[in-house]
ModelCIF file with pLDDT and N, C-alpha, C, O atoms, coordinates in Angstrom:
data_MODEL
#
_entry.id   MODEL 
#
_entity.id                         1 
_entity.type                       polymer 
_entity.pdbx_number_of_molecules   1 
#
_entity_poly.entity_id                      1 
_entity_poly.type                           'polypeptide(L)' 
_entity_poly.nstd_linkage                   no 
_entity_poly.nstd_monomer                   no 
_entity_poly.pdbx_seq_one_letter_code       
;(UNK)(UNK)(UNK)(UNK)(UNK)(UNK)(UNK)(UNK)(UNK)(UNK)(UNK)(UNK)(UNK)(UNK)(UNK)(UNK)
(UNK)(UNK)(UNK)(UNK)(UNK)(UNK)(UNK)(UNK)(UNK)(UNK)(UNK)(UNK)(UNK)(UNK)(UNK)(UNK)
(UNK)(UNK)(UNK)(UNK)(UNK)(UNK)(UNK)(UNK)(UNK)(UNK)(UNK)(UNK)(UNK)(UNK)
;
_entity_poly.pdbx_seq_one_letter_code_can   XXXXXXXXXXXXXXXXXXXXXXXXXXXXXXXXXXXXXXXXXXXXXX 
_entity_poly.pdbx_strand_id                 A 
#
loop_
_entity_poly_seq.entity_id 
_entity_poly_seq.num 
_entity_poly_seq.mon_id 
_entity_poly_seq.hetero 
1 1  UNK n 
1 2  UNK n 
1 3  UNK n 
1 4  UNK n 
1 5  UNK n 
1 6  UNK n 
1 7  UNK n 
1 8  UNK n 
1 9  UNK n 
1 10 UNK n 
1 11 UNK n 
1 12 UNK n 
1 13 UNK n 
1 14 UNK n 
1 15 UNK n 
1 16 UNK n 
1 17 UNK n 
1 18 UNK n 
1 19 UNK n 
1 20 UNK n 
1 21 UNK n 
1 22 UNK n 
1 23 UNK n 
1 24 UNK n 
1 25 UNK n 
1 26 UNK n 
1 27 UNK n 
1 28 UNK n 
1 29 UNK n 
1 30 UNK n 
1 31 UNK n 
1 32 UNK n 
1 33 UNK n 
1 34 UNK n 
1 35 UNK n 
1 36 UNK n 
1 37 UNK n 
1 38 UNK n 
1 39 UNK n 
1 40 UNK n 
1 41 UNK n 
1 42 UNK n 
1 43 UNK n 
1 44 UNK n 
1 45 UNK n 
1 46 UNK n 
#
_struct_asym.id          A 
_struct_asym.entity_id   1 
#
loop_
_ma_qa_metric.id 
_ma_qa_metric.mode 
_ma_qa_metric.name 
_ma_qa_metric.software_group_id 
_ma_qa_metric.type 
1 global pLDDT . pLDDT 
2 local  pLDDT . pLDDT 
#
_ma_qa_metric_global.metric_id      1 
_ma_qa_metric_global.metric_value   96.43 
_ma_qa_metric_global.model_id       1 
_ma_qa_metric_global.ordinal_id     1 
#
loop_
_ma_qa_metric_local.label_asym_id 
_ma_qa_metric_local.label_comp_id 
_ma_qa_metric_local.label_seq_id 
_ma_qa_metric_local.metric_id 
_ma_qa_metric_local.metric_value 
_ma_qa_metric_local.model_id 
_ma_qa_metric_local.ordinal_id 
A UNK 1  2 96.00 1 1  
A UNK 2  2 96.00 1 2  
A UNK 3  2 95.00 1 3  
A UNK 4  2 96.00 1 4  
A UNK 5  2 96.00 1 5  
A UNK 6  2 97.00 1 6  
A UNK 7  2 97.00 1 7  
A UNK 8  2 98.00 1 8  
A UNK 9  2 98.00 1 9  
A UNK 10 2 98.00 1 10 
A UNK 11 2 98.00 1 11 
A UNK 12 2 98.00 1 12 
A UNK 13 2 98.00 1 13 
A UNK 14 2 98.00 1 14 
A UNK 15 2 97.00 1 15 
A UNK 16 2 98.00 1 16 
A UNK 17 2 98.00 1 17 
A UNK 18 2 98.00 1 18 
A UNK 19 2 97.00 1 19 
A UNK 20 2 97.00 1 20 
A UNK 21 2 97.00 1 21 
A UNK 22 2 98.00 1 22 
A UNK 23 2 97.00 1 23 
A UNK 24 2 97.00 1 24 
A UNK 25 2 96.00 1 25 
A UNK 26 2 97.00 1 26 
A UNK 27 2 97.00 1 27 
A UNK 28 2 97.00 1 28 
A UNK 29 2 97.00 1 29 
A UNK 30 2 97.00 1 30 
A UNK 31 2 97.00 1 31 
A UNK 32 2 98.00 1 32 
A UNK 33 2 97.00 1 33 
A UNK 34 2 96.00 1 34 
A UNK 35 2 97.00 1 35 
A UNK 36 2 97.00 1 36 
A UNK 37 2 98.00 1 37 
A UNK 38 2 98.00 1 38 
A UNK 39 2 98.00 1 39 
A UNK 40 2 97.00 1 40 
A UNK 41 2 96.00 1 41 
A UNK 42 2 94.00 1 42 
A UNK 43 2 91.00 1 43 
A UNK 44 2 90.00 1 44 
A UNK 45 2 89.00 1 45 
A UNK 46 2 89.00 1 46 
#
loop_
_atom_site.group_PDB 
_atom_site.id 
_atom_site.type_symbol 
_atom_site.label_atom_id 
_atom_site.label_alt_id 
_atom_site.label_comp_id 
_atom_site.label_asym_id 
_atom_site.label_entity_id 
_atom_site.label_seq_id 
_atom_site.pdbx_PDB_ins_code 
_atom_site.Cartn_x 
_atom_site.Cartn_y 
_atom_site.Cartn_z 
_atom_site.occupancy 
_atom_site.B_iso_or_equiv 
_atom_site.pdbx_formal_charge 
_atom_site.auth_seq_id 
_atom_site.auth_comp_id 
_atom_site.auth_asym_id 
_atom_site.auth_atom_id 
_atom_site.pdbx_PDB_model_num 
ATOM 1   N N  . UNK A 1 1  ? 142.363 -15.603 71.610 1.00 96.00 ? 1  UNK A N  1 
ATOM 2   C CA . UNK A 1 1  ? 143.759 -15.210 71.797 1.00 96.00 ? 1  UNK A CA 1 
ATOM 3   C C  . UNK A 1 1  ? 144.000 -14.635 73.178 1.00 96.00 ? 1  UNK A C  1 
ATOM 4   O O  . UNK A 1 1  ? 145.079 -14.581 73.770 1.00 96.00 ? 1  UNK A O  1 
ATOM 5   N N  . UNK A 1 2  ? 142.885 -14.240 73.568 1.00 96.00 ? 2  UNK A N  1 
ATOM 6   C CA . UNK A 1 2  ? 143.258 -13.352 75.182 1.00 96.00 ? 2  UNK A CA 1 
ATOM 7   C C  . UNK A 1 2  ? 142.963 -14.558 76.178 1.00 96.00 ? 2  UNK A C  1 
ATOM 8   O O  . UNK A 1 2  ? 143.102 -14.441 77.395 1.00 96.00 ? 2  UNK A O  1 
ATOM 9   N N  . UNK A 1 3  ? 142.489 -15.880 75.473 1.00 95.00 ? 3  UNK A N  1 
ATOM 10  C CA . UNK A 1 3  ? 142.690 -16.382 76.582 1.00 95.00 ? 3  UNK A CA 1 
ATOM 11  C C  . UNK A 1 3  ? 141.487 -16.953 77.190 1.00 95.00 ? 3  UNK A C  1 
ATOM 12  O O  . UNK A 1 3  ? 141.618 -17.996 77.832 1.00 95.00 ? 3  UNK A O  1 
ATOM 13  N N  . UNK A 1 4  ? 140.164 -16.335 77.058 1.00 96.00 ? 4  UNK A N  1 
ATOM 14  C CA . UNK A 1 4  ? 138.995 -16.686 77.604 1.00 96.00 ? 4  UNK A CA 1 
ATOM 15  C C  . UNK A 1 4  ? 138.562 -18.005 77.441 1.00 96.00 ? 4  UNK A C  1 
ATOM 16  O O  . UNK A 1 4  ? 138.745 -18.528 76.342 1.00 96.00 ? 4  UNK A O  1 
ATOM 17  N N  . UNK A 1 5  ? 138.130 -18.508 78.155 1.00 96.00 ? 5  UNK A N  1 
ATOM 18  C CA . UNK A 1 5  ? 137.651 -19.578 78.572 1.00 96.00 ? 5  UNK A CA 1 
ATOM 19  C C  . UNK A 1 5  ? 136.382 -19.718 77.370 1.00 96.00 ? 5  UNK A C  1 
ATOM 20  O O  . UNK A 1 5  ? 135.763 -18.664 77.224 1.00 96.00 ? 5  UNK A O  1 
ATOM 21  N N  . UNK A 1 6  ? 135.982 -20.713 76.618 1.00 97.00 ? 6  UNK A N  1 
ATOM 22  C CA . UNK A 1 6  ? 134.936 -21.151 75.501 1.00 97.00 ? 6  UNK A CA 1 
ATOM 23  C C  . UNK A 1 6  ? 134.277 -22.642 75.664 1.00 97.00 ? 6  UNK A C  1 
ATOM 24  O O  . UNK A 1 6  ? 134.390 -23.302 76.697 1.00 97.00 ? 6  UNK A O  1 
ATOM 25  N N  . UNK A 1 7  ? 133.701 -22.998 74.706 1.00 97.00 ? 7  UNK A N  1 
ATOM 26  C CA . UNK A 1 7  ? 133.175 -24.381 74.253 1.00 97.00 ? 7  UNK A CA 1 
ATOM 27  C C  . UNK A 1 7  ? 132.682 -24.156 73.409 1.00 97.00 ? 7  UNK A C  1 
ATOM 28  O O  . UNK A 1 7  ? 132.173 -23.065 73.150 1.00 97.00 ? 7  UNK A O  1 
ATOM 29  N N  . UNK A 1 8  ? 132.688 -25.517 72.454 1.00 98.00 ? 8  UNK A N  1 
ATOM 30  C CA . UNK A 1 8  ? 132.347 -25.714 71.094 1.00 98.00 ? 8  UNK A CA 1 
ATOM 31  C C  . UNK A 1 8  ? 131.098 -25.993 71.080 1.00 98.00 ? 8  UNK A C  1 
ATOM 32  O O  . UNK A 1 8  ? 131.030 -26.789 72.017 1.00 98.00 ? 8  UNK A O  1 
ATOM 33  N N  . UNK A 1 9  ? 129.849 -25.869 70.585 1.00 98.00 ? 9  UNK A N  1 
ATOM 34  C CA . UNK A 1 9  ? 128.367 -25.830 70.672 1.00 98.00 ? 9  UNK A CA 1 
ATOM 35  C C  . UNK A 1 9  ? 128.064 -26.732 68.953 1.00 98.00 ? 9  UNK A C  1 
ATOM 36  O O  . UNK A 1 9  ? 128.190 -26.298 67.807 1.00 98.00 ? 9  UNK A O  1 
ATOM 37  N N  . UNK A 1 10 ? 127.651 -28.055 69.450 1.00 98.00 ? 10 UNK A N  1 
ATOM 38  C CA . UNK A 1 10 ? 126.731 -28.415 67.975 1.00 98.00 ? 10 UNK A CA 1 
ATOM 39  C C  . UNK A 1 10 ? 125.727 -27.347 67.540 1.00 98.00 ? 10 UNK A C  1 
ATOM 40  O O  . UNK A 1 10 ? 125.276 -26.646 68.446 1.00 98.00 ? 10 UNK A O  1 
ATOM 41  N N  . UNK A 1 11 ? 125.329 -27.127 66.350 1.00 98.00 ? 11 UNK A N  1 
ATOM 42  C CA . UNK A 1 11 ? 123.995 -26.194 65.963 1.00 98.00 ? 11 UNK A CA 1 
ATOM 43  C C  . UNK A 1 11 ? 123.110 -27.105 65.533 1.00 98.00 ? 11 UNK A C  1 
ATOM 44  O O  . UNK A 1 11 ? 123.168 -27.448 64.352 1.00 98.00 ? 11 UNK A O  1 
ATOM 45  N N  . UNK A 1 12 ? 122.205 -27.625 66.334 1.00 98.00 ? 12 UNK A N  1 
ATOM 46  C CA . UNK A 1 12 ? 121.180 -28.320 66.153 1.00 98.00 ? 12 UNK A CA 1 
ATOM 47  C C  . UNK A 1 12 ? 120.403 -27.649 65.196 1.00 98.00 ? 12 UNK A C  1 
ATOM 48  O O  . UNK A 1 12 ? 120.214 -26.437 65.302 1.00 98.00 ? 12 UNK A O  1 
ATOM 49  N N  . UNK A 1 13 ? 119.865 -28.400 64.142 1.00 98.00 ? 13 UNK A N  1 
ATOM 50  C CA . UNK A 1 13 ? 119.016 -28.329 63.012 1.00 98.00 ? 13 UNK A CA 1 
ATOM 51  C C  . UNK A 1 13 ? 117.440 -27.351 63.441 1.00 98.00 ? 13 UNK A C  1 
ATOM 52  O O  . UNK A 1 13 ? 117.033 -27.276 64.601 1.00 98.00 ? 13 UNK A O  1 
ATOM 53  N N  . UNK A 1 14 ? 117.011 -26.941 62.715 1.00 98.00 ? 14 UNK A N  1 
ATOM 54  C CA . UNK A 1 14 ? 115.786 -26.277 63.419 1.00 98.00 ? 14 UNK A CA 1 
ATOM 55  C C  . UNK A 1 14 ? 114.338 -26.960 62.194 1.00 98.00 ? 14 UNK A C  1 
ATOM 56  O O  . UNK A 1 14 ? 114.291 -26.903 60.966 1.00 98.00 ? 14 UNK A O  1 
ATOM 57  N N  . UNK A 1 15 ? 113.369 -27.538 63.160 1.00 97.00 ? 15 UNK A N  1 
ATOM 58  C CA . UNK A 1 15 ? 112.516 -27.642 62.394 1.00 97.00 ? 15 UNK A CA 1 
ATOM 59  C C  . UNK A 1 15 ? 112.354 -28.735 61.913 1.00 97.00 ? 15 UNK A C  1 
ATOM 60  O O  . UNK A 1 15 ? 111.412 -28.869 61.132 1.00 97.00 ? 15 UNK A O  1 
ATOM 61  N N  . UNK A 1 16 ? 113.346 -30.055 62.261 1.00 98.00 ? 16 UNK A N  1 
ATOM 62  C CA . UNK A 1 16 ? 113.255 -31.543 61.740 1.00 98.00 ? 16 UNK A CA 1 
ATOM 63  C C  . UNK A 1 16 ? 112.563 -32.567 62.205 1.00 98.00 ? 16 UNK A C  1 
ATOM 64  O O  . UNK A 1 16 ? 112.100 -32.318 63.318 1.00 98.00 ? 16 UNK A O  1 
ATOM 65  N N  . UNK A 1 17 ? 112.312 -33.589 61.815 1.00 98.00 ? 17 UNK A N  1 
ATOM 66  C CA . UNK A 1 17 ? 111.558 -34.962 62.691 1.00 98.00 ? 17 UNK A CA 1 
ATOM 67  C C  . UNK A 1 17 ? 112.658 -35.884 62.266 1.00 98.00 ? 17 UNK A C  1 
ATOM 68  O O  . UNK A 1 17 ? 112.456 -36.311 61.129 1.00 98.00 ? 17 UNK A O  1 
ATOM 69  N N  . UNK A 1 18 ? 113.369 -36.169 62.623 1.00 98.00 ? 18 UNK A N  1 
ATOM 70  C CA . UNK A 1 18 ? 114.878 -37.327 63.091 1.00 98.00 ? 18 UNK A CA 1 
ATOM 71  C C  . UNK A 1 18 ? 113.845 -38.560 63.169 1.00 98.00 ? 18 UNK A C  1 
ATOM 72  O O  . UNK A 1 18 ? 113.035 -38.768 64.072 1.00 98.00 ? 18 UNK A O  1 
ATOM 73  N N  . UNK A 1 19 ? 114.067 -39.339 61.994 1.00 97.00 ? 19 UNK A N  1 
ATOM 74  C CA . UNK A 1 19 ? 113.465 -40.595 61.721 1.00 97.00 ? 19 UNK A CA 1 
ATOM 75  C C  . UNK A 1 19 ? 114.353 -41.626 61.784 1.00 97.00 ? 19 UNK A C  1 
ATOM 76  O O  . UNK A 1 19 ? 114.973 -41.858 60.746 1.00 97.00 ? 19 UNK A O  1 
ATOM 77  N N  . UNK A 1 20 ? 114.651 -42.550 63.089 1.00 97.00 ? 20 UNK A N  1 
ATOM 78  C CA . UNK A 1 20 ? 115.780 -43.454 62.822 1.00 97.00 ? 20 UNK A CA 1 
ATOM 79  C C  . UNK A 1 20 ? 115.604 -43.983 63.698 1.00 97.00 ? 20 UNK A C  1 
ATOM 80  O O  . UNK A 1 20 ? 114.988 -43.641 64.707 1.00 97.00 ? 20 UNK A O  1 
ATOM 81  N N  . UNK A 1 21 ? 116.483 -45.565 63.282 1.00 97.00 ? 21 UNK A N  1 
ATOM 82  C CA . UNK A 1 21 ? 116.395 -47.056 63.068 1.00 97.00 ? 21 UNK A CA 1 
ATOM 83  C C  . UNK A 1 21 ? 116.869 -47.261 64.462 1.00 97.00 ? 21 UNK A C  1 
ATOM 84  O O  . UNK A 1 21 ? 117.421 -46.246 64.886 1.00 97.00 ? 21 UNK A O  1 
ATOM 85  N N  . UNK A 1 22 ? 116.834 -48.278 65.342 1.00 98.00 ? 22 UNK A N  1 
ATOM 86  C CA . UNK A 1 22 ? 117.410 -48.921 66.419 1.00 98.00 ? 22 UNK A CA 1 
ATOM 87  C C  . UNK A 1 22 ? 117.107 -50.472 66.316 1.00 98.00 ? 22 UNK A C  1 
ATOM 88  O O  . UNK A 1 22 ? 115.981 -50.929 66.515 1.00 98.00 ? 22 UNK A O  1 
ATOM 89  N N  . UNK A 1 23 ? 118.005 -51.097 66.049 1.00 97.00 ? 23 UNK A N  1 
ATOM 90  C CA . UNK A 1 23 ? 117.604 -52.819 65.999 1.00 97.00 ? 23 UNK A CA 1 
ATOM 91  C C  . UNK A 1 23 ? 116.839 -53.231 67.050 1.00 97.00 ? 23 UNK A C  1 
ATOM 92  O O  . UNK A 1 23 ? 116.102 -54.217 67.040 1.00 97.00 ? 23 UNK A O  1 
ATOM 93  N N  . UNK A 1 24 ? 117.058 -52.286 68.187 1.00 97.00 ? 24 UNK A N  1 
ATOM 94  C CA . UNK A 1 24 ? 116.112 -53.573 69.411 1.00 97.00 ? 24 UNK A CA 1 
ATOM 95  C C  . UNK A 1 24 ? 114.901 -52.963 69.415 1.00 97.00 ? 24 UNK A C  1 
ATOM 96  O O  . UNK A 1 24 ? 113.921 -53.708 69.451 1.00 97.00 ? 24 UNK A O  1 
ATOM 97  N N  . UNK A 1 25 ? 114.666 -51.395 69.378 1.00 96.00 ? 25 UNK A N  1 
ATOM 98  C CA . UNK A 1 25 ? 113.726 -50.991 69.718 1.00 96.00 ? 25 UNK A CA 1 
ATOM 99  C C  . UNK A 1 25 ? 112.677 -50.039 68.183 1.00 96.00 ? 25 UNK A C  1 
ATOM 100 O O  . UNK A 1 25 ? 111.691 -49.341 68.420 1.00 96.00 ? 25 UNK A O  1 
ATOM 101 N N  . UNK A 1 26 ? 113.165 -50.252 66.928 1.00 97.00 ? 26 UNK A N  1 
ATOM 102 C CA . UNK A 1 26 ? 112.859 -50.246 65.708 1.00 97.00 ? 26 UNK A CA 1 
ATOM 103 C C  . UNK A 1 26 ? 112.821 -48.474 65.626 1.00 97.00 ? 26 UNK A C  1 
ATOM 104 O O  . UNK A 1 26 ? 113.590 -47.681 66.169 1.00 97.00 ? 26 UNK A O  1 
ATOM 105 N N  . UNK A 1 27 ? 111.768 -48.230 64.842 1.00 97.00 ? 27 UNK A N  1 
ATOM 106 C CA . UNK A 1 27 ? 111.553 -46.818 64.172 1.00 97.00 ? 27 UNK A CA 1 
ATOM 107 C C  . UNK A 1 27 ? 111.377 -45.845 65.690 1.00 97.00 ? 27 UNK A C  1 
ATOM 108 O O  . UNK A 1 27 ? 110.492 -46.048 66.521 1.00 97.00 ? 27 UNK A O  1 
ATOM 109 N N  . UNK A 1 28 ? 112.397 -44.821 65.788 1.00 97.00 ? 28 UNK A N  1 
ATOM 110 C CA . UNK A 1 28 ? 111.954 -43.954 66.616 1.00 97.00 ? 28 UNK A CA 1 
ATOM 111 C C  . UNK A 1 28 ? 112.153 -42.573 66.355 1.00 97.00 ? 28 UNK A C  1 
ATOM 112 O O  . UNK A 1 28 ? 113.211 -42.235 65.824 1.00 97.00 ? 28 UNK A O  1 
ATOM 113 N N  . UNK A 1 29 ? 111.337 -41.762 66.634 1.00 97.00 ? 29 UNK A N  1 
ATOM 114 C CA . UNK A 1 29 ? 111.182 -40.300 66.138 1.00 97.00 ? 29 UNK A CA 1 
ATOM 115 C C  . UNK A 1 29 ? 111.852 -39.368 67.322 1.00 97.00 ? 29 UNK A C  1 
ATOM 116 O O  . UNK A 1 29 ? 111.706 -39.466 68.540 1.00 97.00 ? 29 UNK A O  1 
ATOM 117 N N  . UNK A 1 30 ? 112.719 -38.330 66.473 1.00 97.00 ? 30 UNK A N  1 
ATOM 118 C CA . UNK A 1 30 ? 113.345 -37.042 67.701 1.00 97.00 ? 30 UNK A CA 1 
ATOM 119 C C  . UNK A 1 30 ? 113.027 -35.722 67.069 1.00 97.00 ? 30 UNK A C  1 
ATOM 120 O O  . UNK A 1 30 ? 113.390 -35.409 65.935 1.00 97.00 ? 30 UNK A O  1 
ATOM 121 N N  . UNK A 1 31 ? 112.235 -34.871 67.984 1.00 97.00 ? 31 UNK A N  1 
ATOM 122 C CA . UNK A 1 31 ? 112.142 -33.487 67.110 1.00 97.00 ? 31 UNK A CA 1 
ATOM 123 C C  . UNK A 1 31 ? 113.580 -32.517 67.054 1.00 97.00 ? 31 UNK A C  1 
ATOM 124 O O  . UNK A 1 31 ? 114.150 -32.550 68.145 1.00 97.00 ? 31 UNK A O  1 
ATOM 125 N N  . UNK A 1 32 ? 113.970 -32.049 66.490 1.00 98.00 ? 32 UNK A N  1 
ATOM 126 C CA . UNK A 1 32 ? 115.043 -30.933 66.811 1.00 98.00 ? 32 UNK A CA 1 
ATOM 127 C C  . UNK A 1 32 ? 114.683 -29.895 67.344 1.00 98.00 ? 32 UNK A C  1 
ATOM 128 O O  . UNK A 1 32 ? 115.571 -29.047 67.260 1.00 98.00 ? 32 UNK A O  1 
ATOM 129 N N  . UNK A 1 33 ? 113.866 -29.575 67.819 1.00 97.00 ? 33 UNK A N  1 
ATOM 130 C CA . UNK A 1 33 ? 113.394 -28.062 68.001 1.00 97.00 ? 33 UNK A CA 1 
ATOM 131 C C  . UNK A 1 33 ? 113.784 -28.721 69.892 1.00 97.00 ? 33 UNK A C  1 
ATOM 132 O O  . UNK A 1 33 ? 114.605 -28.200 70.646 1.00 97.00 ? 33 UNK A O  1 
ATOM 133 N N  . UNK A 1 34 ? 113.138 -29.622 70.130 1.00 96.00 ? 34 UNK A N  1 
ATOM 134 C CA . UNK A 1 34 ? 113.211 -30.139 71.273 1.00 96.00 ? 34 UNK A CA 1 
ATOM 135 C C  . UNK A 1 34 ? 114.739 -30.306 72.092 1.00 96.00 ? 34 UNK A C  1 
ATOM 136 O O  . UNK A 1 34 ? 114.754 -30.287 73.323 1.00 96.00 ? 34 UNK A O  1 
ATOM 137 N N  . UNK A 1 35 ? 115.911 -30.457 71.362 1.00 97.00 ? 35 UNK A N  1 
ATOM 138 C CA . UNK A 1 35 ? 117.038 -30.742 71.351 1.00 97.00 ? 35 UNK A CA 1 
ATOM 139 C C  . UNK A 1 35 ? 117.726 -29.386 71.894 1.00 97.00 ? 35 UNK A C  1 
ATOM 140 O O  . UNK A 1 35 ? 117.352 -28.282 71.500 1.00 97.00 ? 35 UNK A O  1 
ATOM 141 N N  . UNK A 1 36 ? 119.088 -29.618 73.126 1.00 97.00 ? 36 UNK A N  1 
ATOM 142 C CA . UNK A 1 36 ? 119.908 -28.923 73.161 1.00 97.00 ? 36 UNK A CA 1 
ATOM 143 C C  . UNK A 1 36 ? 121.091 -29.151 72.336 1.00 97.00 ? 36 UNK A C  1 
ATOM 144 O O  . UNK A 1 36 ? 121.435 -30.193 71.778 1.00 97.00 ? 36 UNK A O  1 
ATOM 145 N N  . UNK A 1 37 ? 121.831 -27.659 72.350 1.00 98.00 ? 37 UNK A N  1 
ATOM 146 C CA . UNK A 1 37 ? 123.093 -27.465 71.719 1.00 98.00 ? 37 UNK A CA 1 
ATOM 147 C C  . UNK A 1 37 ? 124.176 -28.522 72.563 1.00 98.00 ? 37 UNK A C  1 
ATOM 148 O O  . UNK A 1 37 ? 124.521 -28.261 73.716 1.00 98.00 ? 37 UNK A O  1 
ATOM 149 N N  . UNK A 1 38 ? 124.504 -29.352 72.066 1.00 98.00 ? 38 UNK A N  1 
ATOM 150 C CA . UNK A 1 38 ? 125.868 -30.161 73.527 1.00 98.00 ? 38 UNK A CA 1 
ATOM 151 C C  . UNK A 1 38 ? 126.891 -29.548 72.823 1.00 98.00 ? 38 UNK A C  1 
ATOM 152 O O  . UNK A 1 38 ? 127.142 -29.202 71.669 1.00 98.00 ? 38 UNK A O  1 
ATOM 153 N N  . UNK A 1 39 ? 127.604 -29.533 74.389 1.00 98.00 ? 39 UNK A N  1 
ATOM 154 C CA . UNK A 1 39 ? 128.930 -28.781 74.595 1.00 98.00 ? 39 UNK A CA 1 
ATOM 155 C C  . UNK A 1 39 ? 129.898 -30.162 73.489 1.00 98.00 ? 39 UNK A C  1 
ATOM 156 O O  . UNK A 1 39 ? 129.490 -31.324 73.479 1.00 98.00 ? 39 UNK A O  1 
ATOM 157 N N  . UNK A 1 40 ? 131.072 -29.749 72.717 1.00 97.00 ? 40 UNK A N  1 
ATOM 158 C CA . UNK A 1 40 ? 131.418 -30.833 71.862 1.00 97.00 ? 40 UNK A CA 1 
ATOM 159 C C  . UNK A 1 40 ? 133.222 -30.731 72.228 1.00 97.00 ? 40 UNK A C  1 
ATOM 160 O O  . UNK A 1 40 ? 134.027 -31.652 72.084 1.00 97.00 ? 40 UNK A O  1 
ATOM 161 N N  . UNK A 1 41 ? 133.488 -29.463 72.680 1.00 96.00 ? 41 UNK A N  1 
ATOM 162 C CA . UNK A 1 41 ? 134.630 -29.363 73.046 1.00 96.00 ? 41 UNK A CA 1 
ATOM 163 C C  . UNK A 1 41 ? 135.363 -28.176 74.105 1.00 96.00 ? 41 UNK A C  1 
ATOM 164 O O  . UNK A 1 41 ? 134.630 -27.217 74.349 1.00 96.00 ? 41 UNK A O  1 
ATOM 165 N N  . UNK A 1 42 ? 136.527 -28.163 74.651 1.00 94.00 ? 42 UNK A N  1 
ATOM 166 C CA . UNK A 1 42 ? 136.789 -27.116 75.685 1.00 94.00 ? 42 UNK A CA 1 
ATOM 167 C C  . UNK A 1 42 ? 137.961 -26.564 75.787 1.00 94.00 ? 42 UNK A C  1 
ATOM 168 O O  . UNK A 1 42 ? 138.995 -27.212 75.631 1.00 94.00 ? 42 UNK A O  1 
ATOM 169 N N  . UNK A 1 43 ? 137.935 -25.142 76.096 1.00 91.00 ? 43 UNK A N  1 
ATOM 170 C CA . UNK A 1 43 ? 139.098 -24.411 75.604 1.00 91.00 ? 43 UNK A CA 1 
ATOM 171 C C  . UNK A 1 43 ? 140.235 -25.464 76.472 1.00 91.00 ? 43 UNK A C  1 
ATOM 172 O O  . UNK A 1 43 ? 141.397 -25.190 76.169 1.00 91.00 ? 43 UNK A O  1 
ATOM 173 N N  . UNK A 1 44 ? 140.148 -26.240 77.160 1.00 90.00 ? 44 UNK A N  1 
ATOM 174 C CA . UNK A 1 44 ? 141.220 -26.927 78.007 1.00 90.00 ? 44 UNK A CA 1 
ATOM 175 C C  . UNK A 1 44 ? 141.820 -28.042 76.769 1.00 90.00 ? 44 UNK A C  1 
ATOM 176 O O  . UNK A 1 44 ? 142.892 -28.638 76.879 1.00 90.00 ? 44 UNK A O  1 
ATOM 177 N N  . UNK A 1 45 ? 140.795 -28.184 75.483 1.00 89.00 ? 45 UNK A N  1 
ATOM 178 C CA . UNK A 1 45 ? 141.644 -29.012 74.984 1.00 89.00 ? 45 UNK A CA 1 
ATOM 179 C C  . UNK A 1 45 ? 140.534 -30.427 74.747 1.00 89.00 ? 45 UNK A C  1 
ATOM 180 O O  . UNK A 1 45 ? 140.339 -31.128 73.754 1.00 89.00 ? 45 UNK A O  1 
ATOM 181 N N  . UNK A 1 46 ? 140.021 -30.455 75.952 1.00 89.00 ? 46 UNK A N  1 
ATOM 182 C CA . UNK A 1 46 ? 139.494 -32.140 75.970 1.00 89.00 ? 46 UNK A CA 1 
ATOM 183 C C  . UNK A 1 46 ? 137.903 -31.817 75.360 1.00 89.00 ? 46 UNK A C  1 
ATOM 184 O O  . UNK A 1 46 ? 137.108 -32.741 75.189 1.00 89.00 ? 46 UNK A O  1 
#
């Protein structure tokens, strides 16, 4: 309400192994622990 400037932060999962499919390049693994928070939105709106 006062105005300050923010962004919206995903909360990445803690502790997972992200098991998933890609047609060209098949089974590929992502840790979450490894993963940043991405920015998802901004007090400007966009």
């Amino acid at each position: 309400a006062n105005g300050e400037h923010y962004v919206v932060r995903f909360k990445t999962p803690v502790d997972e192994t992200l098991h998933l499919k890609d047609i060209i390049r098949g089974d590929i693994k992502f840790e979450t622990n490894l993963l940043d928070d991405k920015v998802l939105y901004k007090s400007d709106g966009m």
